[in-house]
C-alpha atoms as a PDB file:
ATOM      1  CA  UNK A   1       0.000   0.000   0.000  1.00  0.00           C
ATOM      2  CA  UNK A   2       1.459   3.369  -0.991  1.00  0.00           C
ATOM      3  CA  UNK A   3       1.783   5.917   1.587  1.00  0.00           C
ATOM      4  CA  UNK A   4      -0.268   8.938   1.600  1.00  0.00           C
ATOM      5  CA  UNK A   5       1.681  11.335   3.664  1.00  0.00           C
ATOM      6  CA  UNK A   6       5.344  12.395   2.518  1.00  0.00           C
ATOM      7  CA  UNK A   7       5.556  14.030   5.977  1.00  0.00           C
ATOM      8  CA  UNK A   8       3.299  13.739   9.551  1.00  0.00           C
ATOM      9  CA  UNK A   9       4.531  15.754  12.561  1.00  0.00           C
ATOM     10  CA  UNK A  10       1.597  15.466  15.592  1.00  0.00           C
ATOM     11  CA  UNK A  11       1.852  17.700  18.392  1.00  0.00           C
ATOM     12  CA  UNK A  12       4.967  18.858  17.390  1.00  0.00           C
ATOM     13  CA  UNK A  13       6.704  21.867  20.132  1.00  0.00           C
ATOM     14  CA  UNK A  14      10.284  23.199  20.256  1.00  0.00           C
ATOM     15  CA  UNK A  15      10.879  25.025  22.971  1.00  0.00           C
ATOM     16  CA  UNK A  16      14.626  27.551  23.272  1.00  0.00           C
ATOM     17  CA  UNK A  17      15.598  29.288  26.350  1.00  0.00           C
ATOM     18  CA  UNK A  18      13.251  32.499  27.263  1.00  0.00           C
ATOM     19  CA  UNK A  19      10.396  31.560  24.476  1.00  0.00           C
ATOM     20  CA  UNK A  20       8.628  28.631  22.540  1.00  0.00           C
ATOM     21  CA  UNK A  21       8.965  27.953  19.297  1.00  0.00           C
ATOM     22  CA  UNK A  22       6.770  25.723  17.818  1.00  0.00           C
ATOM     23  CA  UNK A  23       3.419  24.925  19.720  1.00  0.00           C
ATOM     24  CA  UNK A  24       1.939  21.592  19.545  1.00  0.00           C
ATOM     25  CA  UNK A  25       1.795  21.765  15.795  1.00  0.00           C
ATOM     26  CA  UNK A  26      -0.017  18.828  13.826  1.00  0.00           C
ATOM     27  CA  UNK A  27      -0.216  18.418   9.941  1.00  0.00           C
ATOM     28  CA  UNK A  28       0.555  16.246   7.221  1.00  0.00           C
ATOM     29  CA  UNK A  29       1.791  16.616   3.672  1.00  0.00           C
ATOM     30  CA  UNK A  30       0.964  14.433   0.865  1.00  0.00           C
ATOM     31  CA  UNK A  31       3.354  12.788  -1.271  1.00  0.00           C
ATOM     32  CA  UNK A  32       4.095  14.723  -4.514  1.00  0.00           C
ATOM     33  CA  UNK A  33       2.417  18.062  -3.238  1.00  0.00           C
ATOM     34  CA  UNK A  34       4.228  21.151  -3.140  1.00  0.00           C
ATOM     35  CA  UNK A  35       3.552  23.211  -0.082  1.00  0.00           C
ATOM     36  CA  UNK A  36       5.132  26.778   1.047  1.00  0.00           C
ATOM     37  CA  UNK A  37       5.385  27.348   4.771  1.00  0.00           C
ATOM     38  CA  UNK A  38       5.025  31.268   5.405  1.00  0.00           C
ATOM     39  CA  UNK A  39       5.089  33.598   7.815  1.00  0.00           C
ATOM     40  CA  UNK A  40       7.610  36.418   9.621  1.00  0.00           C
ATOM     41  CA  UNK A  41      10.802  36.082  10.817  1.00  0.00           C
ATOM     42  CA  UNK A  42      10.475  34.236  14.511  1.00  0.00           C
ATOM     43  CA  UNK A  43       7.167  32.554  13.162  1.00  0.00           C
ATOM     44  CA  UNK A  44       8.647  29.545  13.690  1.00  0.00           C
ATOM     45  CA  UNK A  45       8.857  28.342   9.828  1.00  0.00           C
ATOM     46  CA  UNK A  46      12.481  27.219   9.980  1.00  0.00           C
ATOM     47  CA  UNK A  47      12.115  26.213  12.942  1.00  0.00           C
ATOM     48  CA  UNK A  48       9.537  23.666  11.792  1.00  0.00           C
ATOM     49  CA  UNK A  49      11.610  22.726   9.232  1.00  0.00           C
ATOM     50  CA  UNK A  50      14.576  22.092  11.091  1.00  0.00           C
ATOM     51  CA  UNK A  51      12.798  19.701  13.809  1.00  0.00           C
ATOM     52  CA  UNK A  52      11.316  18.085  10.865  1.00  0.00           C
ATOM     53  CA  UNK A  53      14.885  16.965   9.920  1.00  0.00           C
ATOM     54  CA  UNK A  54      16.521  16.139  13.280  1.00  0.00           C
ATOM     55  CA  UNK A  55      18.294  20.105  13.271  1.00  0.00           C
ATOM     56  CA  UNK A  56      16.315  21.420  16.045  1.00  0.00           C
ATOM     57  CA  UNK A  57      15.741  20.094  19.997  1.00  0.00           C
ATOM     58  CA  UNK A  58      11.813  18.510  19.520  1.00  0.00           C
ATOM     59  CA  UNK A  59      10.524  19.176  23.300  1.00  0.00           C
ATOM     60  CA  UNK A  60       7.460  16.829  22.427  1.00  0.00           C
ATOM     61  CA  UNK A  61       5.482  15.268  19.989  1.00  0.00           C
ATOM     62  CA  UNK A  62       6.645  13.015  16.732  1.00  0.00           C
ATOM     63  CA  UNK A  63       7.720  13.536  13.119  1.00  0.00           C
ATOM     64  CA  UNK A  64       7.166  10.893  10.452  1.00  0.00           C
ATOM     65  CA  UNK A  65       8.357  10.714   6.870  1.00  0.00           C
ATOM     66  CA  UNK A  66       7.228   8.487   4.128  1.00  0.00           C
ATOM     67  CA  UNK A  67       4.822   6.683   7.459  1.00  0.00           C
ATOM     68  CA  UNK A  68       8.087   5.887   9.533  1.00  0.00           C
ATOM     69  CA  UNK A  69       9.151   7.772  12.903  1.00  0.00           C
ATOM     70  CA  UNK A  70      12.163  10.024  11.938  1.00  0.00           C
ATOM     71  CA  UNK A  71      14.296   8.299  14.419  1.00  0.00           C
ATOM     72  CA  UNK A  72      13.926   5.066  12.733  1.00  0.00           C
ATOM     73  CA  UNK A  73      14.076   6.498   8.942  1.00  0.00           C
ATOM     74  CA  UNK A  74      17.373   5.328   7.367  1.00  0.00           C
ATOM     75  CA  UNK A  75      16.797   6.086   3.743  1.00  0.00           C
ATOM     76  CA  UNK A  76      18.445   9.222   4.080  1.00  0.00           C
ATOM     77  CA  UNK A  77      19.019   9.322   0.448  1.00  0.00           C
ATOM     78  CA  UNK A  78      15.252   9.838  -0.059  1.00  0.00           C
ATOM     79  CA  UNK A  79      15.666  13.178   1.513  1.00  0.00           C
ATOM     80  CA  UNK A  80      17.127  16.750  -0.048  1.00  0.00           C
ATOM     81  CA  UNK A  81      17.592  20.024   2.090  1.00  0.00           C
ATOM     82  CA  UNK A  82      18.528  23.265   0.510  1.00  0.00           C
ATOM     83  CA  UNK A  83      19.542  25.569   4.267  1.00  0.00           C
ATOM     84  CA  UNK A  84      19.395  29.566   4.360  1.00  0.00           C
ATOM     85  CA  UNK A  85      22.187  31.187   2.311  1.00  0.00           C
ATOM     86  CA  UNK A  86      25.044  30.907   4.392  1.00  0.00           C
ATOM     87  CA  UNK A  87      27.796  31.790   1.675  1.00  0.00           C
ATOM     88  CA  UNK A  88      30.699  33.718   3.030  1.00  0.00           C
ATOM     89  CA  UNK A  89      33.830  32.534   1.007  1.00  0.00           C
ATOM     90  CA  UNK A  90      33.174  29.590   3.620  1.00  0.00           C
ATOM     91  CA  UNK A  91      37.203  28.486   3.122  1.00  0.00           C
ATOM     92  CA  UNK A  92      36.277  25.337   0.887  1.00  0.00           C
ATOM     93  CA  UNK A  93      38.417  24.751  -2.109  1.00  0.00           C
ATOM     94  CA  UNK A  94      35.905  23.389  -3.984  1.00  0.00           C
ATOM     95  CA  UNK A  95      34.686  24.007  -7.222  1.00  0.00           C
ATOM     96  CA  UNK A  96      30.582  24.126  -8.562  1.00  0.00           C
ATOM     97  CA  UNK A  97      30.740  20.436 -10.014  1.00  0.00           C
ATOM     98  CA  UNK A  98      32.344  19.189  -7.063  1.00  0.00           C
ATOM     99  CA  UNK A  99      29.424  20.454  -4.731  1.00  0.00           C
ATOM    100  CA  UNK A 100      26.991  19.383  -7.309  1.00  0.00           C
ATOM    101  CA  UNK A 101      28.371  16.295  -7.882  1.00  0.00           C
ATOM    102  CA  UNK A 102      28.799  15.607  -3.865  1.00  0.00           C
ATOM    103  CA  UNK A 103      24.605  15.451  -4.172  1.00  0.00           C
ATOM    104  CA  UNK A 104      24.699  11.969  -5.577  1.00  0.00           C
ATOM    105  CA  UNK A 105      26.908  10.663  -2.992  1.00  0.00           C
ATOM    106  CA  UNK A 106      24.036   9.634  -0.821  1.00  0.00           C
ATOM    107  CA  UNK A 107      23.152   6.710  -4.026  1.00  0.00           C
ATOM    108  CA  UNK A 108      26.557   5.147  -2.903  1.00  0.00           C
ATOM    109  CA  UNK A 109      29.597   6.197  -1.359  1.00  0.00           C
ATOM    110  CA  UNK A 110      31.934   3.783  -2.131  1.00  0.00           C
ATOM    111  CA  UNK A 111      31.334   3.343  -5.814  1.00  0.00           C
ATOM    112  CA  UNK A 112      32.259   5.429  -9.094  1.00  0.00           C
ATOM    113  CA  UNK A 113      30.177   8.065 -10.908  1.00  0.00           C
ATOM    114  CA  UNK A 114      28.172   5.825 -13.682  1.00  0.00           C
ATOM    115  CA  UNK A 115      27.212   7.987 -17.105  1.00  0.00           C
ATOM    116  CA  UNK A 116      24.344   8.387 -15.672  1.00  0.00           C
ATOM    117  CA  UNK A 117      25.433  10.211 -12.654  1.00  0.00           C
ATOM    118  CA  UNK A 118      27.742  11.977 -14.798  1.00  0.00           C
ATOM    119  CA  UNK A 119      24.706  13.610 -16.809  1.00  0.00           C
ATOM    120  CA  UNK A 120      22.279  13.719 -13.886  1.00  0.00           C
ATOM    121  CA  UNK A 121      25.098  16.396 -12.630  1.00  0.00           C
ATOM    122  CA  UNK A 122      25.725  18.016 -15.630  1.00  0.00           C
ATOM    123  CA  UNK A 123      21.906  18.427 -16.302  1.00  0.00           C
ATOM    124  CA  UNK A 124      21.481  20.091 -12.667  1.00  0.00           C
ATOM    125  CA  UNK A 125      23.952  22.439 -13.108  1.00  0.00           C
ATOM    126  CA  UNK A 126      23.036  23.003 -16.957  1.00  0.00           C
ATOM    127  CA  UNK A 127      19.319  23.697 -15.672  1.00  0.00           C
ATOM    128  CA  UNK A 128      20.293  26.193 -12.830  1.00  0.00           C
ATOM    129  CA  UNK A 129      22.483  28.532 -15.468  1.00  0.00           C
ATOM    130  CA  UNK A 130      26.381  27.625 -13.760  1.00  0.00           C
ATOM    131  CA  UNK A 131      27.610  25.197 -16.588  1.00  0.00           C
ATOM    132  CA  UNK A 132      30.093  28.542 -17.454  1.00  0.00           C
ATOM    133  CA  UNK A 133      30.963  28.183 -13.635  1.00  0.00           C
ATOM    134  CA  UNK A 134      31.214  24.225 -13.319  1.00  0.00           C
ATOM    135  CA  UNK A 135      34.928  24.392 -12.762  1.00  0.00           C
ATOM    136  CA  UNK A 136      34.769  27.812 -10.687  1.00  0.00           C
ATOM    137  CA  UNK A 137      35.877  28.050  -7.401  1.00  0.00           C
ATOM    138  CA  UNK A 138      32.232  28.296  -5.098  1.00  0.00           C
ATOM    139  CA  UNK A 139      34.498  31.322  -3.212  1.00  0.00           C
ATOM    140  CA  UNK A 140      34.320  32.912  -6.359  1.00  0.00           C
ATOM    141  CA  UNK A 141      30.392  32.995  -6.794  1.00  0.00           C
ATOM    142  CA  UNK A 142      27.866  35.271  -5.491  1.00  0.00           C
ATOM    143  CA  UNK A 143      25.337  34.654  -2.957  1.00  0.00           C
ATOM    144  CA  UNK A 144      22.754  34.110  -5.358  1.00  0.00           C
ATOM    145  CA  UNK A 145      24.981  31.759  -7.297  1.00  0.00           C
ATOM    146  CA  UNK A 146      25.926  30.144  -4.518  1.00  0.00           C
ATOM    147  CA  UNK A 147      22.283  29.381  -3.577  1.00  0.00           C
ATOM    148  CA  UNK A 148      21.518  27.867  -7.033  1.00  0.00           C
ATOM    149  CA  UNK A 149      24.543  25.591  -6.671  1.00  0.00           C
ATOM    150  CA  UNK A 150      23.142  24.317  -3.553  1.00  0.00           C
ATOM    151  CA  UNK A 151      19.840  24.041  -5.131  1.00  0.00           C
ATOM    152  CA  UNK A 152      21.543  22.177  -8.575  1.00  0.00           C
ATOM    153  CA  UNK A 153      23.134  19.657  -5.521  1.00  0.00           C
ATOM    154  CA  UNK A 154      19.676  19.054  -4.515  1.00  0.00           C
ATOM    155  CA  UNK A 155      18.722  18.671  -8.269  1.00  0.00           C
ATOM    156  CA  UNK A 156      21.340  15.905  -8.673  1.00  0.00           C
ATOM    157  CA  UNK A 157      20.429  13.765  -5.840  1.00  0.00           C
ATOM    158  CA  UNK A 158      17.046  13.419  -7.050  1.00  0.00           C
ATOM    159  CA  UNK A 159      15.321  13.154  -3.585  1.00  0.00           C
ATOM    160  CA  UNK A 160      11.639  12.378  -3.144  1.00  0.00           C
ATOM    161  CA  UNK A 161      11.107  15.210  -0.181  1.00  0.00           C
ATOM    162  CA  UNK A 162      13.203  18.315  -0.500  1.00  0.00           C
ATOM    163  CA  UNK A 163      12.653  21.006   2.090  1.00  0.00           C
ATOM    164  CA  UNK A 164      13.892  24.434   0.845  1.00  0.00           C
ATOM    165  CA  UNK A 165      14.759  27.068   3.653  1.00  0.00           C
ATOM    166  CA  UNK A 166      14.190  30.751   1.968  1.00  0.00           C
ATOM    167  CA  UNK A 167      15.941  30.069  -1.053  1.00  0.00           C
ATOM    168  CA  UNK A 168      15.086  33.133  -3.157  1.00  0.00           C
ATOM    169  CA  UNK A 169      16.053  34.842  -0.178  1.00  0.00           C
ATOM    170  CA  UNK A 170      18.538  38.069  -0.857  1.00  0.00           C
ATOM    171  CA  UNK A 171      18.398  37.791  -4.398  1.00  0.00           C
ATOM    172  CA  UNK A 172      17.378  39.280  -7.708  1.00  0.00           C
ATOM    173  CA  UNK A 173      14.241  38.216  -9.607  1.00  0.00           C
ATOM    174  CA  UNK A 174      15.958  36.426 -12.228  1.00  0.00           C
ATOM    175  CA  UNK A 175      17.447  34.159 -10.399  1.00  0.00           C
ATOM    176  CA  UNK A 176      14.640  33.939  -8.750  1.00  0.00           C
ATOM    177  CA  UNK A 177      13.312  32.575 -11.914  1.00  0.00           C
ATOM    178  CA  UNK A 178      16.135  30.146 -12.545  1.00  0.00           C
ATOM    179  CA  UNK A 179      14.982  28.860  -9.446  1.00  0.00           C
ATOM    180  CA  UNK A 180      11.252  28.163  -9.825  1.00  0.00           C
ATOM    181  CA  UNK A 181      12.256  27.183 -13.516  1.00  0.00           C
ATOM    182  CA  UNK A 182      15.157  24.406 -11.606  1.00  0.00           C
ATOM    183  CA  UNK A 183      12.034  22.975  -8.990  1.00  0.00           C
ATOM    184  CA  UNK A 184       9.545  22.586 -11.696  1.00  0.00           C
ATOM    185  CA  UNK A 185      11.698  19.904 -13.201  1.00  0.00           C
ATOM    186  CA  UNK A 186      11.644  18.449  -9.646  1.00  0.00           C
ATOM    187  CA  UNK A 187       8.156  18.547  -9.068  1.00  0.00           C
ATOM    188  CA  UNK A 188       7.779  17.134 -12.664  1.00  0.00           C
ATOM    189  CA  UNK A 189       9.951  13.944 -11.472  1.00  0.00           C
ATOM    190  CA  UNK A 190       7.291  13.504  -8.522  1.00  0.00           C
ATOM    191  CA  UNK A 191       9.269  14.997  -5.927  1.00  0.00           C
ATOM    192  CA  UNK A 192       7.374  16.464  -2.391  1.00  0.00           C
ATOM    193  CA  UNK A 193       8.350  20.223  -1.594  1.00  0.00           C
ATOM    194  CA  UNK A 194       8.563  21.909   1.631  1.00  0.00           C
ATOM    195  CA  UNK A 195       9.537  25.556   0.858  1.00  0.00           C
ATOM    196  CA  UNK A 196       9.685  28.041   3.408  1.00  0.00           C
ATOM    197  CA  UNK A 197       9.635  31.450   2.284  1.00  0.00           C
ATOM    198  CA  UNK A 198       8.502  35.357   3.084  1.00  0.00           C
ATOM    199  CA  UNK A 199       6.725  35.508   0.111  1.00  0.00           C
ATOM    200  CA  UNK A 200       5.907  33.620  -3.401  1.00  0.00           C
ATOM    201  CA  UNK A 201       7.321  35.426  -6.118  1.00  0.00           C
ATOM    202  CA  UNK A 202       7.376  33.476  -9.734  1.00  0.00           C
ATOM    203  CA  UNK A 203       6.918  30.121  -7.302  1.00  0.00           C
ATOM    204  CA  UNK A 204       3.494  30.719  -7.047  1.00  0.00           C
ATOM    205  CA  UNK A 205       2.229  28.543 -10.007  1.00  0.00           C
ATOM    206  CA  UNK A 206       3.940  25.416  -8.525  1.00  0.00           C
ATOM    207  CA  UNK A 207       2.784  25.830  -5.160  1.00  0.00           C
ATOM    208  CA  UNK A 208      -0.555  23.723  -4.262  1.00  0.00           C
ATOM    209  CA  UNK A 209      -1.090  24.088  -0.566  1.00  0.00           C
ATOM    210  CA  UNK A 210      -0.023  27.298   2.157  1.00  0.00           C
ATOM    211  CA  UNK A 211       0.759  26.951   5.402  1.00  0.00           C
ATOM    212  CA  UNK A 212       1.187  30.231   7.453  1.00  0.00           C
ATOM    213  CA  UNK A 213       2.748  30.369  10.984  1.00  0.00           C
ATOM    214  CA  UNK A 214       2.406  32.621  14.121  1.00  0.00           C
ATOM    215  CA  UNK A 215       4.020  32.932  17.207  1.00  0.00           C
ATOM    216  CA  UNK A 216       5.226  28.998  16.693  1.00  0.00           C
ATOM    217  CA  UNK A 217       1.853  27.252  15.696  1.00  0.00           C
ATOM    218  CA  UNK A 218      -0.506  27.542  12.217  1.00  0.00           C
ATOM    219  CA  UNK A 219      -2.458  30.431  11.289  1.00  0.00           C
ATOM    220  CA  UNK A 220      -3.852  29.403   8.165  1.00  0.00           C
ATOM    221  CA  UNK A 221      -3.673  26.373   5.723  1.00  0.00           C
ATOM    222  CA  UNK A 222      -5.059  26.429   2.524  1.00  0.00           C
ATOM    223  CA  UNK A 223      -5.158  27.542  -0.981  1.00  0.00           C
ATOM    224  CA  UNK A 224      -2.131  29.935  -1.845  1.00  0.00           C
ATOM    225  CA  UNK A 225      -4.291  31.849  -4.062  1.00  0.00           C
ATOM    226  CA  UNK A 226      -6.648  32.777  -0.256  1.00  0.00           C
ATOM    227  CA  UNK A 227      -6.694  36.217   0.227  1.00  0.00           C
ATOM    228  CA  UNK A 228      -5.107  35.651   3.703  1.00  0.00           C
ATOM    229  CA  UNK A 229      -2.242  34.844   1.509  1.00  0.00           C
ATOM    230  CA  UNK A 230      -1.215  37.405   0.028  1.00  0.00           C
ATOM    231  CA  UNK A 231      -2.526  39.775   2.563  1.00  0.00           C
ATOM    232  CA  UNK A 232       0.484  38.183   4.348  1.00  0.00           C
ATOM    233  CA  UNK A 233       2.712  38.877   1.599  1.00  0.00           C
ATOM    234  CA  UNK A 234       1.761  42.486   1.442  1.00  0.00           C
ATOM    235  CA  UNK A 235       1.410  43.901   5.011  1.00  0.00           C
ATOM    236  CA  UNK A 236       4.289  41.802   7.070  1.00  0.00           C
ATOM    237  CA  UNK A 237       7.071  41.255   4.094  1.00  0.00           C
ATOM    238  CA  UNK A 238       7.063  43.168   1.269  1.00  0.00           C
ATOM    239  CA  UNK A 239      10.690  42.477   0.841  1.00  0.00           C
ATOM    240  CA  UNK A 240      12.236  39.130   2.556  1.00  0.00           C
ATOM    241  CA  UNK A 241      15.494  39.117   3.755  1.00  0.00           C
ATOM    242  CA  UNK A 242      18.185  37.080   4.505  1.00  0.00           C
ATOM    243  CA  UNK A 243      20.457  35.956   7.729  1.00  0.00           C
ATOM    244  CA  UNK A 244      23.087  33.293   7.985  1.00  0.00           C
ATOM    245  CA  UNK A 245      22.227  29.513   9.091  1.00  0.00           C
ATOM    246  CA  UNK A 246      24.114  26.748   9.881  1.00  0.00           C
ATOM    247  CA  UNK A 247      24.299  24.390   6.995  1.00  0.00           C
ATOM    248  CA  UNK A 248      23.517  21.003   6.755  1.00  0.00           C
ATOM    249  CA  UNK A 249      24.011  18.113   4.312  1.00  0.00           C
ATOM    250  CA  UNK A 250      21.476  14.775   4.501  1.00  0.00           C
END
């Protein structure tokens, strides 16, 4: 029997020092749905995405992907995550294909890139707009170049739930296109999308389901074409911005 629900977190709380941050939350997401997560910064959006994939302390509740607990879910490989920009020359003398190609490490560590890997990486990096950059040093790219390499390293590992933290965050609108232009072909392939975001931008046509938080638990879930939507959009972020995260690799 196939299951439904790509993710299920039930009563679901994070709590830091001085404040909660996610409040007995409960929802599930269906396999090969895309759904944005919105709201303001302290919301609790990343937050929820982060206790989702073992990132943040869960005080309570449970988190199930694919209809098995998280702490029991091996197939990490099924699993993408694209963090917050978090370029900063970060020190790593690596070049675009190498980070790209280090997303299909998780189908085999201890084995050679086939053709087919070969051209799954080359078409990621072809479909983000880097192949003049593939042998570029990532120190040498911008943040919003940066971002897309991460997201062409998601691209490559071809997972079947990829959670996106702000990802057009901080930059310009055509990269901002490259972007929705890069998931499409993801959500094409059948992949589940968790994208947390300020606002939708040129994302909106792939998105099918909203999910707004405040103050750490859901204030609306529904169509992303609602008015509550983009009465969101307009009054509390006209203009998202970006901060550092820590990044993480599945």
């Amino acid at each position: 029997m196939q299951v439904k629900e790509a993710l299920e977190v039930t009563n679901l709380s994070v709590h830091y020092p001085g404040r909660i941050a996610l409040d007995n939350v409960t929802l599930g997401i269906k396999s090969s749905s895309v759904v944005a997560i919105l709201g303001s910064n302290g919301s609790g959006k990343s937050t929820f995405v982060k206790a989702c994939l073992g990132l943040a302390p869960i005080q309570s509740g449970k988190v199930s992907i694919f209809g098995t607990d998280f702490s029991h879910f091996k197939d990490r490989d099924r699993l993408g995550y694209v963090p917050q920009q978090i370029h900063d020359s970060m020190g790593i003398p690596a070049t675009v294909s190498e980070v790209v190609q280090s997303g299909r490490l998780s189908h085999g560590w201890l084995r050679r890139f086939t053709r087919d890997d070969k051209e799954k990486i080359s078409h990621a990096i072809e479909v983000v707009g880097l192949k003049d950059r593939e042998n570029d040093s990532i120190n040498t790219l911008s943040g919003g170049q940066y971002q897309r390499t991460l997201i062409a390293r998601a691209l490559a590992g071809e997972p079947d739930l990829l959670f996106l933290d702000e990802p057009t965050a901080g930059v310009d609108l055509a990269t901002q296109n490259i972007f929705a232009e890069a998931l499409k072909h993801l959500v094409e392939g059948g992949t589940t999308v968790i994208l947390v975001s300020h606002e939708l931008g040129p994302l909106r046509p792939l998105i099918d389901r909203v999910i707004m938080f405040r103050e750490g638990r859901v204030s609306f879930d529904g169509s992303p074409d609602a008015e509550a939507v983009d009465s969101h959009i307009f009054h509390d972020h006209p203009h998202s911005s970006s901060k550092p995260a820590e990044g993480w690799q599945i």
